[in-house]
C-alpha atoms as a PDB file:
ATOM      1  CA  UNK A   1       0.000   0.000   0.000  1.00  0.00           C
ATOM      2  CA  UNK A   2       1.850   2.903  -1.315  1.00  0.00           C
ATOM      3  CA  UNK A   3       0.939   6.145   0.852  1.00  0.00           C
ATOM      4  CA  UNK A   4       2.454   9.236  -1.356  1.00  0.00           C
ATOM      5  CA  UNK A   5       3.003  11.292   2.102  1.00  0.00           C
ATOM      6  CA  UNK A   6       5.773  11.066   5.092  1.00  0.00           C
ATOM      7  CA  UNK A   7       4.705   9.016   7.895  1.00  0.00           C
ATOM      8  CA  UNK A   8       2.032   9.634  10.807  1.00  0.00           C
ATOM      9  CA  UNK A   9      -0.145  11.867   8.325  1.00  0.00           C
ATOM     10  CA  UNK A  10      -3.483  10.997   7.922  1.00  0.00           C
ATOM     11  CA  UNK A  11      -3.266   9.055   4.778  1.00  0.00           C
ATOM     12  CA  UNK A  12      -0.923   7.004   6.654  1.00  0.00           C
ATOM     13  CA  UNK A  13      -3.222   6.260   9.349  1.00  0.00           C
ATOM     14  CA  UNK A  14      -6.161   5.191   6.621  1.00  0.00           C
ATOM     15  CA  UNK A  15      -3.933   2.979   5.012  1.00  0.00           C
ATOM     16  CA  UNK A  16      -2.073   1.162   8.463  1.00  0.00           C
ATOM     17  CA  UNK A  17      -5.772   0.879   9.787  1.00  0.00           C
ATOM     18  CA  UNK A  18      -6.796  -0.830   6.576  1.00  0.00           C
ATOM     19  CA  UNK A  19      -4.006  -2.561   6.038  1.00  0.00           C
ATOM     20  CA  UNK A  20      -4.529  -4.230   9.215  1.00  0.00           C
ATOM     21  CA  UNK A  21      -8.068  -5.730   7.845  1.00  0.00           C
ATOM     22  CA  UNK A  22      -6.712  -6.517   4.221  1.00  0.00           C
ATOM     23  CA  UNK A  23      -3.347  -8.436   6.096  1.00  0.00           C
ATOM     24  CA  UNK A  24      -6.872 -10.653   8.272  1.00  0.00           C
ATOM     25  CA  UNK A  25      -8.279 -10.917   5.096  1.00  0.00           C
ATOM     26  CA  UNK A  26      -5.548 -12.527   2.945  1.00  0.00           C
ATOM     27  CA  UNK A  27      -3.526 -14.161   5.746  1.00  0.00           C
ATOM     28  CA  UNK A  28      -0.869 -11.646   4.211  1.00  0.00           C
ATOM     29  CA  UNK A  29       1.297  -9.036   5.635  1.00  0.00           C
ATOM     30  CA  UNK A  30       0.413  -5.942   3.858  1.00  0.00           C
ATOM     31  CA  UNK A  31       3.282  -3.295   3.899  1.00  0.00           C
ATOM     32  CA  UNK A  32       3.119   0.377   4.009  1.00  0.00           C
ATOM     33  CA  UNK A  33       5.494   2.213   1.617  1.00  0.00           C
ATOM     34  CA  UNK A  34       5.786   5.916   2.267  1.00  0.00           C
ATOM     35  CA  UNK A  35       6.669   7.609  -0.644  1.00  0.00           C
ATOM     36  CA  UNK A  36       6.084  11.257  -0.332  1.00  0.00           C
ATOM     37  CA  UNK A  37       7.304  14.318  -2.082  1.00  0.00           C
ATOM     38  CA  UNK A  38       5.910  16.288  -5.219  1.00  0.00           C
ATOM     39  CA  UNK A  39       2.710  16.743  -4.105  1.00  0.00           C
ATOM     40  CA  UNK A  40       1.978  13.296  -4.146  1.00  0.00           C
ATOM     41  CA  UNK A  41       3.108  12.717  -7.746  1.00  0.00           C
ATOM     42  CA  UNK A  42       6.239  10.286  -6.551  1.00  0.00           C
ATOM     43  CA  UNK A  43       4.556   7.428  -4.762  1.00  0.00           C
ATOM     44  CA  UNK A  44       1.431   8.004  -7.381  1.00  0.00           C
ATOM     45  CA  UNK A  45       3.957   7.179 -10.497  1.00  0.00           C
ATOM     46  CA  UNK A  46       5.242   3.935  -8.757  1.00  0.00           C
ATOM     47  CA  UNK A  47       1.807   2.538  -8.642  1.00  0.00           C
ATOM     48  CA  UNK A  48       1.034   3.641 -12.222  1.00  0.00           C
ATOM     49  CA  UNK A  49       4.338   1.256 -13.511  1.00  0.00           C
ATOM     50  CA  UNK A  50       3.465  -1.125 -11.158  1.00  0.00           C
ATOM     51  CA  UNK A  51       2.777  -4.720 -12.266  1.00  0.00           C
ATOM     52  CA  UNK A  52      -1.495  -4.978 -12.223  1.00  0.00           C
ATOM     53  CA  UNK A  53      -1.835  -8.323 -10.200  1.00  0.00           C
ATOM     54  CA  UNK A  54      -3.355  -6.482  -6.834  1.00  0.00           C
ATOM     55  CA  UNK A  55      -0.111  -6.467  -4.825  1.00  0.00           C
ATOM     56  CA  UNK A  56       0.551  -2.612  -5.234  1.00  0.00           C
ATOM     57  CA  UNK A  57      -2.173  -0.051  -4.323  1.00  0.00           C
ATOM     58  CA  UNK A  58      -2.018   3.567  -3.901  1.00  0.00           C
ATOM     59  CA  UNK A  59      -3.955   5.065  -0.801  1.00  0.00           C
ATOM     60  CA  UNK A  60      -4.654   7.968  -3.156  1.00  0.00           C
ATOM     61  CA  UNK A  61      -6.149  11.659  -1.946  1.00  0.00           C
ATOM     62  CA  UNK A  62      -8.037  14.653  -3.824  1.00  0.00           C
ATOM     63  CA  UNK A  63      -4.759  15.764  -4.870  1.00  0.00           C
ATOM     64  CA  UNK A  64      -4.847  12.769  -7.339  1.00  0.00           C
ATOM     65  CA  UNK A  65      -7.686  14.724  -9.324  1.00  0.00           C
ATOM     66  CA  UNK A  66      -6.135  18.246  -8.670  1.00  0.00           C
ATOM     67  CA  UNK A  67      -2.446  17.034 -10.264  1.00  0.00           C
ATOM     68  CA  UNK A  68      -3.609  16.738 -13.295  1.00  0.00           C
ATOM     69  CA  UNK A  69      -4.368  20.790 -14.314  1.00  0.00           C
ATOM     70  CA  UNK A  70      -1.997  22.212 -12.063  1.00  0.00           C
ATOM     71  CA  UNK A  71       0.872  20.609 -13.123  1.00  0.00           C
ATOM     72  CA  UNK A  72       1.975  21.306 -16.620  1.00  0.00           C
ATOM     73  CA  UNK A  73       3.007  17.419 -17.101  1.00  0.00           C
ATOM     74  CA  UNK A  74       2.819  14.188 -15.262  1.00  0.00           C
ATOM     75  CA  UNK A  75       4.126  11.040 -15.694  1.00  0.00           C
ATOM     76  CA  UNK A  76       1.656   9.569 -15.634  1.00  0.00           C
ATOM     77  CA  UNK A  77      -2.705   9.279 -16.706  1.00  0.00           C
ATOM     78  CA  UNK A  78      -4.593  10.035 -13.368  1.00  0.00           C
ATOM     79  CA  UNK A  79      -7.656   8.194 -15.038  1.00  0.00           C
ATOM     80  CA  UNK A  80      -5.903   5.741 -18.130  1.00  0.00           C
ATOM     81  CA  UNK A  81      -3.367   4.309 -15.464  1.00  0.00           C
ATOM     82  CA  UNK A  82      -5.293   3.285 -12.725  1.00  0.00           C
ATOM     83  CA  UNK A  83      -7.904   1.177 -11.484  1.00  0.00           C
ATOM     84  CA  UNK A  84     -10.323   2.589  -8.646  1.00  0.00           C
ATOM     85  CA  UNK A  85     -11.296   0.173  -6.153  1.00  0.00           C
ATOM     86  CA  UNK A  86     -13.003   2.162  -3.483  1.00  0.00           C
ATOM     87  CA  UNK A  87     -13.489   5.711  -2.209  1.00  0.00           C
ATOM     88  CA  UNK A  88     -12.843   5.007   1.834  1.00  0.00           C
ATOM     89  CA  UNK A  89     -13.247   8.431   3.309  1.00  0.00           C
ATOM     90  CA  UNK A  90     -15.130  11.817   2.930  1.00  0.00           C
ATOM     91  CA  UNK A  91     -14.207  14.872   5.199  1.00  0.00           C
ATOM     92  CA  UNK A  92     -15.503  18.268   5.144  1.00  0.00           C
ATOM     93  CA  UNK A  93     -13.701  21.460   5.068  1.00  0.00           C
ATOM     94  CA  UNK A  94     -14.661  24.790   7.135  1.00  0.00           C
ATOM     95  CA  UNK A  95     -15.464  27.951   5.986  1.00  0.00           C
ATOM     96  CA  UNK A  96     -14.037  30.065   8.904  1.00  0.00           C
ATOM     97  CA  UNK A  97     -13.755  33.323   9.523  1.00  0.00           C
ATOM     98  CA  UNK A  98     -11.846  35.669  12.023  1.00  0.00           C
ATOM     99  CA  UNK A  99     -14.768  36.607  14.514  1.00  0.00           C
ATOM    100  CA  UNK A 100     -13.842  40.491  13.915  1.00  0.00           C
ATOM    101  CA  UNK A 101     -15.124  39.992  10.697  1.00  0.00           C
ATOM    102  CA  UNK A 102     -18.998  41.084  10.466  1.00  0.00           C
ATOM    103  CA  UNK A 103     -20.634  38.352   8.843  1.00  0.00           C
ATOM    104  CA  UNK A 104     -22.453  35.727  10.671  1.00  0.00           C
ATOM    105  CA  UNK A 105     -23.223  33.636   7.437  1.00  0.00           C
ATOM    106  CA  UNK A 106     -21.715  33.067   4.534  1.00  0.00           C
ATOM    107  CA  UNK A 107     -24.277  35.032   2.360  1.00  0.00           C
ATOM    108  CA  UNK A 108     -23.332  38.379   4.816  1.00  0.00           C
ATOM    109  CA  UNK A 109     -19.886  37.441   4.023  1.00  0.00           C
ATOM    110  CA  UNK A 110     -20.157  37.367  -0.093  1.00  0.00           C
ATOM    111  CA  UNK A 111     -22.031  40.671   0.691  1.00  0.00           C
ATOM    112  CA  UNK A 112     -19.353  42.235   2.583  1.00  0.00           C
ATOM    113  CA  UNK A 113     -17.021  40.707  -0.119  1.00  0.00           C
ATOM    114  CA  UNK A 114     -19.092  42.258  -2.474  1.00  0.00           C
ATOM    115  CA  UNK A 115     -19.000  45.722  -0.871  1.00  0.00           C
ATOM    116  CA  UNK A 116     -15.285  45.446  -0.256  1.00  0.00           C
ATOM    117  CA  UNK A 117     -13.341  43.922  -3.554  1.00  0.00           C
ATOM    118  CA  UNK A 118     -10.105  42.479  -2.986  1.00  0.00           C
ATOM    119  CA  UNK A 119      -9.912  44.137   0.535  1.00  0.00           C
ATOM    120  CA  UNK A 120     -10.628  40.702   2.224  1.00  0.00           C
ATOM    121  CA  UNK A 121      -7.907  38.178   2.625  1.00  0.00           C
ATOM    122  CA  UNK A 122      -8.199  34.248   2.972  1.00  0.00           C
ATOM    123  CA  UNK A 123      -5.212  31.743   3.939  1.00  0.00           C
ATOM    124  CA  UNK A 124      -4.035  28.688   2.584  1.00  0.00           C
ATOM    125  CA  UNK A 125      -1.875  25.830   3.193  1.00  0.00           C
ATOM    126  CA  UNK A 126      -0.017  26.735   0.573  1.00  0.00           C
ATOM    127  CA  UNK A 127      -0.712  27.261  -3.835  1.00  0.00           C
ATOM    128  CA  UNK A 128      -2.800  24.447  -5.456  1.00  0.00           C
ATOM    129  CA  UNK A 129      -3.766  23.074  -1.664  1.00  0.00           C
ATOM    130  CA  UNK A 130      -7.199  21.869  -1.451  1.00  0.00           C
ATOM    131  CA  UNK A 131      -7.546  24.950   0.591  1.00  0.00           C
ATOM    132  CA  UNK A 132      -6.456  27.629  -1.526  1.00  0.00           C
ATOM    133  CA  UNK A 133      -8.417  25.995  -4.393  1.00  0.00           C
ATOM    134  CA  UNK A 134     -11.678  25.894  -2.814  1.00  0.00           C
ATOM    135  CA  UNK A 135     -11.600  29.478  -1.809  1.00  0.00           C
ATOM    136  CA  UNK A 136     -11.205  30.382  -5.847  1.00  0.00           C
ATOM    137  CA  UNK A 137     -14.374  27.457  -6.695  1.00  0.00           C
ATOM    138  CA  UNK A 138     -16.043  30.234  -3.755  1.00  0.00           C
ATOM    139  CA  UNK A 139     -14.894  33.007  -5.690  1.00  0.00           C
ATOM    140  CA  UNK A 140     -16.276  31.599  -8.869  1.00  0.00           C
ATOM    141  CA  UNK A 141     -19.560  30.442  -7.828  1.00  0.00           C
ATOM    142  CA  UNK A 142     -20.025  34.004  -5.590  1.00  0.00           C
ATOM    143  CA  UNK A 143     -18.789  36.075  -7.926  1.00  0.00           C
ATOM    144  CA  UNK A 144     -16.652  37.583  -5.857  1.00  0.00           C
ATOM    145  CA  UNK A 145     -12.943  38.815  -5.037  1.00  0.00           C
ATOM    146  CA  UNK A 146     -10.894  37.896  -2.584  1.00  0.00           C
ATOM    147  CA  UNK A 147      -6.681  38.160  -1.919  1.00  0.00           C
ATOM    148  CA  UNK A 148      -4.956  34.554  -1.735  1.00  0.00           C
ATOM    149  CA  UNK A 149      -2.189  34.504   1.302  1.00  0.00           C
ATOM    150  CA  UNK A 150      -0.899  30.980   0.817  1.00  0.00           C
ATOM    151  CA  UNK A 151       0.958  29.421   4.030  1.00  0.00           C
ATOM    152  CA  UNK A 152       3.644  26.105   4.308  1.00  0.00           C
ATOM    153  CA  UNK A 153       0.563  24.074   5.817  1.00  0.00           C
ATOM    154  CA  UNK A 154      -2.792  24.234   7.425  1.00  0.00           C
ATOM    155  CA  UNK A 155      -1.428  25.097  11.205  1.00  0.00           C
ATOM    156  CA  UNK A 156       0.438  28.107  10.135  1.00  0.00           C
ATOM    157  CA  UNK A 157      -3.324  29.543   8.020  1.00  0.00           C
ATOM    158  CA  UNK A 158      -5.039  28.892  11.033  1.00  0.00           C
ATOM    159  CA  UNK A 159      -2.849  30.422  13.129  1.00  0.00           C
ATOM    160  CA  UNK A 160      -3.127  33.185  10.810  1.00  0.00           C
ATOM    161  CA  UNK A 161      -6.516  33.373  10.979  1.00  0.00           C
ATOM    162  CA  UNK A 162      -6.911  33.280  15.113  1.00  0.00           C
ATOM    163  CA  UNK A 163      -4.163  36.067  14.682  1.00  0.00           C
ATOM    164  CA  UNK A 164      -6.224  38.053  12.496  1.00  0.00           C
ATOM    165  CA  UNK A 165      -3.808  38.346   9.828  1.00  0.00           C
ATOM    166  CA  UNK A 166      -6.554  36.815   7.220  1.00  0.00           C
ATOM    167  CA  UNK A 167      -9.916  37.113   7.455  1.00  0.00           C
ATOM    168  CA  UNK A 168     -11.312  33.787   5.663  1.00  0.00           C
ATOM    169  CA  UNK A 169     -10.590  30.340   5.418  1.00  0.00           C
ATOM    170  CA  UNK A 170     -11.329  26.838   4.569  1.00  0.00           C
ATOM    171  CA  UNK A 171      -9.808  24.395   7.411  1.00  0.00           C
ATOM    172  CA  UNK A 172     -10.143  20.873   8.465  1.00  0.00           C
ATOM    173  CA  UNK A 173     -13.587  20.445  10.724  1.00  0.00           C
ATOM    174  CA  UNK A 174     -12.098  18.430  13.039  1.00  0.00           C
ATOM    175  CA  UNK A 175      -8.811  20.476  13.095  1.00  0.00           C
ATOM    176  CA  UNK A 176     -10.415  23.581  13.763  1.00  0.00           C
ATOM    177  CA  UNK A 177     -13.306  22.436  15.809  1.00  0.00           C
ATOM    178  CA  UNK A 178     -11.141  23.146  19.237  1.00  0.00           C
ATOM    179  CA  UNK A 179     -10.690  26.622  17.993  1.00  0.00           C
ATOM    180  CA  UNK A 180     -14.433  27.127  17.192  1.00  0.00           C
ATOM    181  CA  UNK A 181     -15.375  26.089  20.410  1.00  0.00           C
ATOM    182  CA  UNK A 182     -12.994  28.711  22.153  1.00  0.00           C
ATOM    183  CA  UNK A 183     -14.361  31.296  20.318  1.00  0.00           C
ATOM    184  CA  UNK A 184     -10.755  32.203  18.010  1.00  0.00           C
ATOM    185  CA  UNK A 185     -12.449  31.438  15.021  1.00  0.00           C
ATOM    186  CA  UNK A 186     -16.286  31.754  13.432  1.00  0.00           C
ATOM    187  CA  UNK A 187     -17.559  29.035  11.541  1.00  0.00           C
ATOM    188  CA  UNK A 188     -19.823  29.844   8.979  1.00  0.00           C
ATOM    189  CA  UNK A 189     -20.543  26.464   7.436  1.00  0.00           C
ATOM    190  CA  UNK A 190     -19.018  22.796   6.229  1.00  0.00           C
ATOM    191  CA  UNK A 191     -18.092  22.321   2.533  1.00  0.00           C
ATOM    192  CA  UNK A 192     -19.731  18.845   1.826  1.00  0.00           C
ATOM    193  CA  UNK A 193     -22.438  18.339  -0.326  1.00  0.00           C
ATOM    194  CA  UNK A 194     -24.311  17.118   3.307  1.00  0.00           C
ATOM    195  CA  UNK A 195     -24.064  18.301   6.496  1.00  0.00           C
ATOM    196  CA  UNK A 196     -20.975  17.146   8.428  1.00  0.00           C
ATOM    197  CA  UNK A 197     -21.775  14.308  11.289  1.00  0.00           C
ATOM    198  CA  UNK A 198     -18.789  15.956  13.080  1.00  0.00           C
ATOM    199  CA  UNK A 199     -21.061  19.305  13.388  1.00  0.00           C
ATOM    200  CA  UNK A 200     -24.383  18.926  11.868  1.00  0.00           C
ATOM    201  CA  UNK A 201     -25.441  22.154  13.410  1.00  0.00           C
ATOM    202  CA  UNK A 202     -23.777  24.117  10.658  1.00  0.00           C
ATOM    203  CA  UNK A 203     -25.577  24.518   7.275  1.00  0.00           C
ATOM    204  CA  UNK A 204     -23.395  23.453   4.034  1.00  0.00           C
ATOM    205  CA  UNK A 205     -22.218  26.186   1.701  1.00  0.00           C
ATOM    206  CA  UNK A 206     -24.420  25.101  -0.991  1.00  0.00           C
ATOM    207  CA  UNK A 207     -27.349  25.440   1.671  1.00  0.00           C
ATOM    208  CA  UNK A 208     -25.878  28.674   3.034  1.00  0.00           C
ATOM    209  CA  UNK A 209     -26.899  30.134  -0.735  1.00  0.00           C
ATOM    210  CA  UNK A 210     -23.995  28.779  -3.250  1.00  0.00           C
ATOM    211  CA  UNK A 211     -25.438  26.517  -5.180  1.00  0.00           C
ATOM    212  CA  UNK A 212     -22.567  23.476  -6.653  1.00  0.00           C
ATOM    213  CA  UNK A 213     -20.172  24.196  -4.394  1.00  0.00           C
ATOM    214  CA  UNK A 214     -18.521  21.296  -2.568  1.00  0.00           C
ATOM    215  CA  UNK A 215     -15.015  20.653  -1.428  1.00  0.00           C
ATOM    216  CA  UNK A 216     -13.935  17.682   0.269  1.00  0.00           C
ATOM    217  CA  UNK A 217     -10.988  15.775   1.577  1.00  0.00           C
ATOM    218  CA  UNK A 218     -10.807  12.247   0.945  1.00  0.00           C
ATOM    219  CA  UNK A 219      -8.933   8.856   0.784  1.00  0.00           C
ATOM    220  CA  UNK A 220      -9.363   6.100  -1.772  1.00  0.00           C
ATOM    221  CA  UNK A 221      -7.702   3.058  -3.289  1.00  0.00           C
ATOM    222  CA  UNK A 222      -6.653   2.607  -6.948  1.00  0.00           C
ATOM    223  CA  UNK A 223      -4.909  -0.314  -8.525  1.00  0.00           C
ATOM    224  CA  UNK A 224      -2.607  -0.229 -11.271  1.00  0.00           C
ATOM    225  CA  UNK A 225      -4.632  -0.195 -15.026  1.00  0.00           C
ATOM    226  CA  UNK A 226      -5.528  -3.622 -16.085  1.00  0.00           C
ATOM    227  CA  UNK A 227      -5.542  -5.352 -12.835  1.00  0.00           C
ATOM    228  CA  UNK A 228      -8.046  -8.132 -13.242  1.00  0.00           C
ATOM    229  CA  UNK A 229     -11.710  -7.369 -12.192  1.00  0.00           C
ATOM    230  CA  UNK A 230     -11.961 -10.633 -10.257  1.00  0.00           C
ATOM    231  CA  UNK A 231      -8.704  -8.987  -8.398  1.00  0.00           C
ATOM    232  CA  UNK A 232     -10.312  -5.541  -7.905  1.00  0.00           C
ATOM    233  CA  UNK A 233     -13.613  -6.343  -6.362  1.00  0.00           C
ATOM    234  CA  UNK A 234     -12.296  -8.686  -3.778  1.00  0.00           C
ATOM    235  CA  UNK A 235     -10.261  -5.790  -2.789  1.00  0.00           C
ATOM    236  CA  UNK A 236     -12.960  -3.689  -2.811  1.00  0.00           C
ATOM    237  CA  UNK A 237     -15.120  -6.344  -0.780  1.00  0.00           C
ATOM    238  CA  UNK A 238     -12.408  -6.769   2.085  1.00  0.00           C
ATOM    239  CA  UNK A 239     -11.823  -3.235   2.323  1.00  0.00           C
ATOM    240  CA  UNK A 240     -15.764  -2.397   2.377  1.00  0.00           C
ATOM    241  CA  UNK A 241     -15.666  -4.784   5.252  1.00  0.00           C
ATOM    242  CA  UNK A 242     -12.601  -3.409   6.825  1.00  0.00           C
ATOM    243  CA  UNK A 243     -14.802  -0.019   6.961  1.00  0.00           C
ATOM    244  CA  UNK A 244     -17.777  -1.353   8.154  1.00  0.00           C
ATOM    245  CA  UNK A 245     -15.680  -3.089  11.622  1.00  0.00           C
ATOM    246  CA  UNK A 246     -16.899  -0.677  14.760  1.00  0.00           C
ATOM    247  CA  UNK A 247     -13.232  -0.312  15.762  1.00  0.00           C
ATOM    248  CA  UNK A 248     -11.885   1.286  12.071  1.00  0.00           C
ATOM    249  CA  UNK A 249     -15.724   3.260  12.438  1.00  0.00           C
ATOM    250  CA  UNK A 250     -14.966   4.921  15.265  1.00  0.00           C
ATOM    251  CA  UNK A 251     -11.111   5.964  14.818  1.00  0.00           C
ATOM    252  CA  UNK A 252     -12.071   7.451  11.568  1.00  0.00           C
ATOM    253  CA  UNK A 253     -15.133   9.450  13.199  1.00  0.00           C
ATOM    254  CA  UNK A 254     -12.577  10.211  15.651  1.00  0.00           C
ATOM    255  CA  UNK A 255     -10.398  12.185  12.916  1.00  0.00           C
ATOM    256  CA  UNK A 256     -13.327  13.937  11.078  1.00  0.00           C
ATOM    257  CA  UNK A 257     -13.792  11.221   8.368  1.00  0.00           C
ATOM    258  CA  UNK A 258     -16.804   9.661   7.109  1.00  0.00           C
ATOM    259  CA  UNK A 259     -16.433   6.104   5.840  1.00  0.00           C
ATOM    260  CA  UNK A 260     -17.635   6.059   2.097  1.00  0.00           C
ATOM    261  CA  UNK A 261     -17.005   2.533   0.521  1.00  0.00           C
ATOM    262  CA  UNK A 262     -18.485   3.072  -2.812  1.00  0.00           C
ATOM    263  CA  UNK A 263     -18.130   0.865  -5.565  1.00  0.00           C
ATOM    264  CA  UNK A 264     -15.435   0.960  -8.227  1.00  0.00           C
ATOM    265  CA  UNK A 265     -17.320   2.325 -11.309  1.00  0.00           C
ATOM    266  CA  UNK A 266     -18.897   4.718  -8.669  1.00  0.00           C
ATOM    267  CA  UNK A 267     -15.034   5.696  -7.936  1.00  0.00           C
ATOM    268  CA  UNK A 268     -14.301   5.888 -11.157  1.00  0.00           C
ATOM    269  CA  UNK A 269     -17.194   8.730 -11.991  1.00  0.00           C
ATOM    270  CA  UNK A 270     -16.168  10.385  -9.198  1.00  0.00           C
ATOM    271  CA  UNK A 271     -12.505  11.067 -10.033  1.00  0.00           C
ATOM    272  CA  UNK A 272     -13.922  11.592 -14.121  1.00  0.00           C
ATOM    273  CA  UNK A 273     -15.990  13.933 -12.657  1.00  0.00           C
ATOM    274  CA  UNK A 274     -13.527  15.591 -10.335  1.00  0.00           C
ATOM    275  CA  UNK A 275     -10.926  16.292 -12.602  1.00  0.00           C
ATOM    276  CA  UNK A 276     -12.535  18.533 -14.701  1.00  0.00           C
ATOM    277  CA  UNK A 277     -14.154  20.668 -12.204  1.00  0.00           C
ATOM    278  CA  UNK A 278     -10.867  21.485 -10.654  1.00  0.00           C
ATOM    279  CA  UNK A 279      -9.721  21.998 -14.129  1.00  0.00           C
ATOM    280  CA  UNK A 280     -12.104  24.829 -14.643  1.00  0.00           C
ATOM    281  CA  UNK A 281     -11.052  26.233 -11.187  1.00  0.00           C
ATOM    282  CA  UNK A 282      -7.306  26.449 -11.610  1.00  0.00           C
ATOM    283  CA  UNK A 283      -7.437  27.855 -15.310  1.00  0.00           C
ATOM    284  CA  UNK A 284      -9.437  30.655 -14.331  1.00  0.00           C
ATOM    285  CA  UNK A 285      -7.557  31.467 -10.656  1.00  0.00           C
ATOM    286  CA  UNK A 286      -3.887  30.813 -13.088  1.00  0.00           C
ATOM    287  CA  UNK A 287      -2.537  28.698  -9.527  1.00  0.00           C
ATOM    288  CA  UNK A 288      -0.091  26.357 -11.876  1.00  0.00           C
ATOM    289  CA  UNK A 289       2.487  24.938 -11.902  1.00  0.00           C
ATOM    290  CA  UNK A 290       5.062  24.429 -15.312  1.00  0.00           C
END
């Protein structure tokens, strides 16, 4: 199980926790093989050369469908050179903002936005982060404008945004949550196309009056293209299983995520559906890479 991130992240957690269930499930040790650096793109290209006979999988992430228009070239096919087995997680973002700010929802804040052009800030965990691109889908959608201050990681925006330095931005729910609760940070609503188990009280954006919008977090597994279909859906069976356990339940809950478990041709539409909608995002906010 190839994990394109350093250690002790939270891909690396999904894929020890389910590696766990696949190494009870095929009598097997299953190892995990960090291979981080380039935004993902190093440990994705050794599953794409891989050998397709279901003994090297790629815990991939929504970076997988964000690669492919910010980067100029990759080598490799996000969509021709794999084969999805499963989504495993969902996770919501936050729209937060700085609780000097006066907006109590997020339509008061696309009207301040509105009434102020470019004068509001948001932070990012840095250019092409989920983060940063999310905030330009908002801009999009609202019709609004808003200044980018990207950040080296999610603790430093946050920080920035307790600190006042920004006045907007999308964070981790259950990241942020402690910070909500203390009364640093206003939260205005969650990202996901449904309301957030984590904090159900808050209204989605799309319900908070921005219709389409939805940005998520999430963990999946893809094969190597042309591994055999009799090989992918008993992966996708064990794995399904693996989610469905009340101990794997309740240590994702723990973290924010939301166990998914879809099928592979539902994975599949997903990431085909995915791509291009980031695509559209990143060509009109110019955040890319050469």
């Amino acid at each position: 199980m190839v994990v394109p991130f350093a250690a002790g992240g939270g891909a690396d957690i999904v894929a020890r926790l389910l590696g766990q269930k696949l190494n009870e499930a095929y009598r097997q040790p299953v190892v995990v093989d960090n291979r981080g650096g380039g935004t993902t793109i190093a440990g994705t290209d050794v599953v794409a050369k891989a050998a397709p006979d279901g003994y090297t999988l790629l815990m991939a992430t929504s970076a997988h469908v964000i690669n492919p228009s910010f980067f100029a070239k990759l080598p490799f096919d996000a969509v021709k050179d794999f084969a999805p087995v499963t989504q495993v997680t969902t996770q919501a973002y936050l729209l937060g903002v700085y609780p000097g700010v006066a907006a109590k929802s997020v339509q008061e804040f696309i009207a301040l936005a509105k009434a102020k052009p470019g004068q509001l800030n948001y932070a990012s965990g840095g250019n092409g982060n989920a983060t940063h691109l999310g905030a330009e889908l908002l801009k999009d959608l609202a019709g609004i404008e808003l200044t980018h201050v990207p950040y080296k990681g999610g603790g430093p925006a946050l920080i920035a945004l307790i600190s006042g330095e920004v006045a907007m931005l999308f964070s981790n729910v259950s990241f942020t949550l402690p910070q909500i609760k203390a009364g640093k940070v206003r939260a205005l609503a969650v990202t996901s196309a449904k309301r957030s188990l984590v904090a159900p009280e808050l209204p989605t954006v799309a319900e908070a009056g921005v219709p389409g919008f939805e940005l998520t977090s999430w963990y999946g597994v893809l094969a190597p293209a042309k591994t055999p279909k009799a090989i992918i859906a008993r992966l996708h069976d064990e794995i399904v299983k693996g989610l469905n356990a009340q101990d794997i339940k309740a240590r994702l809950a723990n973290d924010g995520n939301e166990s998914v478990g879809s099928a592979p041709a539902e994975f599949a539409a997903y990431i085909a559906a995915e791509i291009p909608k980031w695509a559209r995002v990143i060509n009109k906010s110019g955040a890319r890479m050469e």
